[in-house]
C-alpha atoms as a PDB file:
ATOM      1  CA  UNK A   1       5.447  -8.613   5.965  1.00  0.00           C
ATOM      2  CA  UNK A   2       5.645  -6.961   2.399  1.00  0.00           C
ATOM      3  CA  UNK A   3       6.762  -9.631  -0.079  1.00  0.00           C
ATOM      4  CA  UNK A   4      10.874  -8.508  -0.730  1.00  0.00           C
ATOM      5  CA  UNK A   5      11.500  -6.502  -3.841  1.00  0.00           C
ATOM      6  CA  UNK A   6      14.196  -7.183  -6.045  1.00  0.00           C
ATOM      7  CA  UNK A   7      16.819  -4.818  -6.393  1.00  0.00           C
ATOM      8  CA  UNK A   8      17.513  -2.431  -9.023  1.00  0.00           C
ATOM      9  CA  UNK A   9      20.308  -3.479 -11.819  1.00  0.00           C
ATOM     10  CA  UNK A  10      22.941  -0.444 -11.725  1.00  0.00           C
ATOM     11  CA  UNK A  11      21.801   0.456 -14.946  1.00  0.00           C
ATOM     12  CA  UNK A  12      18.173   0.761 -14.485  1.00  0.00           C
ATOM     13  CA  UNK A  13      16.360   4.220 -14.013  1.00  0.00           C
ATOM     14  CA  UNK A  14      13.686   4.164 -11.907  1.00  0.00           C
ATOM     15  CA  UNK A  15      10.385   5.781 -13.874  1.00  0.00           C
ATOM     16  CA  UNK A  16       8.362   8.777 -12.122  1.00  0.00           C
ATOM     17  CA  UNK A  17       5.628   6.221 -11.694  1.00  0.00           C
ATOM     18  CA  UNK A  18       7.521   3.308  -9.852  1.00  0.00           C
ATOM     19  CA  UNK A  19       6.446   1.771  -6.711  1.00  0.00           C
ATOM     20  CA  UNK A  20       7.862   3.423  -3.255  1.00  0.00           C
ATOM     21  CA  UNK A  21      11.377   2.077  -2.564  1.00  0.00           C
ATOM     22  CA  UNK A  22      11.422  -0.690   0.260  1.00  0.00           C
ATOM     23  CA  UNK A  23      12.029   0.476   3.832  1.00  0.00           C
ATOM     24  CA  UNK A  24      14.732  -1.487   4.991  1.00  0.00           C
ATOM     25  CA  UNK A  25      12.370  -3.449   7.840  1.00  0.00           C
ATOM     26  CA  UNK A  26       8.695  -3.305   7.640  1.00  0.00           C
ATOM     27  CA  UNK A  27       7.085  -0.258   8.351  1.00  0.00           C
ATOM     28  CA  UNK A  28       4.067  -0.631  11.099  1.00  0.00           C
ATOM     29  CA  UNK A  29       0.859   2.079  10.806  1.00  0.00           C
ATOM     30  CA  UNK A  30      -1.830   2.214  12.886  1.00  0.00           C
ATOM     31  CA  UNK A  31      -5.398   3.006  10.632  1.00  0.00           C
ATOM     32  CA  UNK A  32      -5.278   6.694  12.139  1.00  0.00           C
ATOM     33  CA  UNK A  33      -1.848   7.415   9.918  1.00  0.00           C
ATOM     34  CA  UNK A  34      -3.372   5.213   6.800  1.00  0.00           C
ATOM     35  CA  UNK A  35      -6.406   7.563   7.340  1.00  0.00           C
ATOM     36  CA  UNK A  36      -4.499  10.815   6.988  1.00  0.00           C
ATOM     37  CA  UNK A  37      -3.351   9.560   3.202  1.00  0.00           C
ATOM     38  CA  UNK A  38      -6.967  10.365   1.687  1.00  0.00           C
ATOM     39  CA  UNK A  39      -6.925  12.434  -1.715  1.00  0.00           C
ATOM     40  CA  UNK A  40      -5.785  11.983  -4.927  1.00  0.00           C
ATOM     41  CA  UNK A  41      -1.605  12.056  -4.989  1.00  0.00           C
ATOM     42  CA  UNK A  42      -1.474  10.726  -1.358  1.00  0.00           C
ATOM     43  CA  UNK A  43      -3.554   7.614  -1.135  1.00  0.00           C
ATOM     44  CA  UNK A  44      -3.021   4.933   0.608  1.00  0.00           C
ATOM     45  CA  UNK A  45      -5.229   1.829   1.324  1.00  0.00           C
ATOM     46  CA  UNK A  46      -5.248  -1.811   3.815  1.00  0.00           C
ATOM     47  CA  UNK A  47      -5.942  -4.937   2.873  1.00  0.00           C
ATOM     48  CA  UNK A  48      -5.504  -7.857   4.685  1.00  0.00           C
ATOM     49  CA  UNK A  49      -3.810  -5.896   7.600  1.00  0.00           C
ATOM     50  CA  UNK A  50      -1.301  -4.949   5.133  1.00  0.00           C
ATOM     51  CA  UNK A  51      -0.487  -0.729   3.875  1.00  0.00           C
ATOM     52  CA  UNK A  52      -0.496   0.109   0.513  1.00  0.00           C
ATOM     53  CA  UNK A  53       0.595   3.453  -1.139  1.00  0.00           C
ATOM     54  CA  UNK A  54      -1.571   3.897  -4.019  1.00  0.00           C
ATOM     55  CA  UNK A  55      -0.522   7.672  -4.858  1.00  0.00           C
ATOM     56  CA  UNK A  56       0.953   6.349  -8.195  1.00  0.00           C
ATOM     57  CA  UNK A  57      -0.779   3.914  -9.379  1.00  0.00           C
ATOM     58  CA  UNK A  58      -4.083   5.516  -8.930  1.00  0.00           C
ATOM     59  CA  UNK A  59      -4.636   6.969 -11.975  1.00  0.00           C
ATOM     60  CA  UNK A  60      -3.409   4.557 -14.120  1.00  0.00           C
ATOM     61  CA  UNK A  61      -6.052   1.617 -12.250  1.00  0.00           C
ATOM     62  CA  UNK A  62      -8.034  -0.314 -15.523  1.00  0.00           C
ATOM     63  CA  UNK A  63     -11.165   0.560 -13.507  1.00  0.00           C
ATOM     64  CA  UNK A  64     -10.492   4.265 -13.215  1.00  0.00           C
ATOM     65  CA  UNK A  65      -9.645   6.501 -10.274  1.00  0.00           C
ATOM     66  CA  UNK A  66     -13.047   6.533  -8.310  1.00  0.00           C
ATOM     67  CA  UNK A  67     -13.270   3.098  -6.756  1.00  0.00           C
ATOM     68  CA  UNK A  68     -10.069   3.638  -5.104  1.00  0.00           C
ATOM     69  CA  UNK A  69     -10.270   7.705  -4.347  1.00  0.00           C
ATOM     70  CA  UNK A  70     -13.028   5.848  -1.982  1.00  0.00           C
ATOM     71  CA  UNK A  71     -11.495   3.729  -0.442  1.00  0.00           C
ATOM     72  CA  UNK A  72      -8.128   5.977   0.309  1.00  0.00           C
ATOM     73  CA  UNK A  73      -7.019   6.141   4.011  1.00  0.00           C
ATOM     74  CA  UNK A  74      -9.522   3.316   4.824  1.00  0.00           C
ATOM     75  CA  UNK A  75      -9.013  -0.693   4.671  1.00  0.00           C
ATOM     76  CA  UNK A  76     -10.753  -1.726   1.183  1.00  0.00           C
ATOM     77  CA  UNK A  77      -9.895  -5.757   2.024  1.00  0.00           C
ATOM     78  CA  UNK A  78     -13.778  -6.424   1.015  1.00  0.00           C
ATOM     79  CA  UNK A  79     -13.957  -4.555  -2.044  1.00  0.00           C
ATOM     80  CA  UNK A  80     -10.694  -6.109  -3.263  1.00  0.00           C
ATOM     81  CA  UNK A  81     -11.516  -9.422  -2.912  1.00  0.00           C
ATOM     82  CA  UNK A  82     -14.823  -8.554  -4.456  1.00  0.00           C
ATOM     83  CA  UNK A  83     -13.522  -7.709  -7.929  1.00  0.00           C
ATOM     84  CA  UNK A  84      -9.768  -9.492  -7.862  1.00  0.00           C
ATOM     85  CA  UNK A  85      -8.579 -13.091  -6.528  1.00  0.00           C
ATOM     86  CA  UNK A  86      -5.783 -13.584  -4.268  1.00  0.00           C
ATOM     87  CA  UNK A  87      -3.513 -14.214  -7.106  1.00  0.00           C
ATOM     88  CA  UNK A  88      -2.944 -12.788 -10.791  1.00  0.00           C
ATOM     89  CA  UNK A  89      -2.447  -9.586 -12.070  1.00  0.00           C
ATOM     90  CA  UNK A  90      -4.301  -7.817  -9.339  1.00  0.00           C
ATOM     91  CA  UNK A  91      -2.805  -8.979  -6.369  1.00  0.00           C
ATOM     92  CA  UNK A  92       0.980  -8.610  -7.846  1.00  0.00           C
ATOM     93  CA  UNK A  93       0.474  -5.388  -8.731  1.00  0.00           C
ATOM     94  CA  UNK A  94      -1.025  -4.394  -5.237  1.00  0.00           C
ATOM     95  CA  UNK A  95       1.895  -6.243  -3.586  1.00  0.00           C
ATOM     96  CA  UNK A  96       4.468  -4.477  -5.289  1.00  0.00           C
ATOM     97  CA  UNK A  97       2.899  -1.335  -3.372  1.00  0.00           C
ATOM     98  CA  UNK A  98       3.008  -2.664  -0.362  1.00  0.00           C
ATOM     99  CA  UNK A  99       4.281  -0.209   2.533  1.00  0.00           C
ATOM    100  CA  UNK A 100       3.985  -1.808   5.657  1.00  0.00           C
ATOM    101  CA  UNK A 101       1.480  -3.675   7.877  1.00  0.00           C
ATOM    102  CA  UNK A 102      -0.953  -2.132  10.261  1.00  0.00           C
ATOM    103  CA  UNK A 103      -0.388  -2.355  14.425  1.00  0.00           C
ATOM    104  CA  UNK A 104      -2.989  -1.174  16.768  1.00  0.00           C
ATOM    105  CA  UNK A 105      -2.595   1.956  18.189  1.00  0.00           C
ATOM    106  CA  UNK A 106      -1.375   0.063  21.691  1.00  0.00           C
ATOM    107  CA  UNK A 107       1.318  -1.673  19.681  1.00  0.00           C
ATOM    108  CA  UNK A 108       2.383   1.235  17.571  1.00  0.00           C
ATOM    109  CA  UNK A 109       2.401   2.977  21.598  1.00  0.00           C
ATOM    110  CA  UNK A 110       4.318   0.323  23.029  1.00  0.00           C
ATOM    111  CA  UNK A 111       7.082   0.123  20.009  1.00  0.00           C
ATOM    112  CA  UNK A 112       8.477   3.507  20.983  1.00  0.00           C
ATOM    113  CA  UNK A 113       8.985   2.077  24.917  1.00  0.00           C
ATOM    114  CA  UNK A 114      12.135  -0.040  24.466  1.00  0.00           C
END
């Protein structure tokens, strides 16, 4: 599950740049929609089995646009742990991101049964 968000004060305006609002349950993908969100203004990444939309923080990454334009619509768990720990900067500014988790096609299939 995405880590909760904290709500808005009544006075705040959200900036152009601010992190998708939360859905109101977790959202479930299978890696065949994360895959269609590829290109620069649409990219979205996994890691650890959770869904990231990148689209706006992309070109504002310290390490430039490139290493994640590679990795968009694919799972980039490996290269993340590679250059950031599972705490810090890094990984709270990934979470706050966070989209949904990703299901299996069957379970994505099976959702839409009940």
């Amino acid at each position: 599950m995405c880590p909760p968000k904290s709500a808005p004060s009544a006075t705040a305006r959200p900036s152009k740049d601010a992190a998708p609002a939360p859905a109101a349950a977790t959202a479930a993908y299978t890696m065949d929609e994360v895959a269609t969100h590829d290109r620069m203004g649409d990219a979205w990444v996994t890691v650890d089995g959770k869904v990231y939309d990148l689209s706006s923080w992309i070109k504002r990454h310290p390490g430039g646009s490139i290493p994640l334009l590679q990795y968009a619509g694919r799972d980039m768990t490996d290269a993340f742990r590679a250059y950031h720990g599972p705490t810090g900067k890094a990984a709270k500014t990934l979470a706050s991101y966070c989209v949904g988790e990703v299901v299996s096609a069957a379970a994505a299939a099976g959702a839409g049964t009940e």
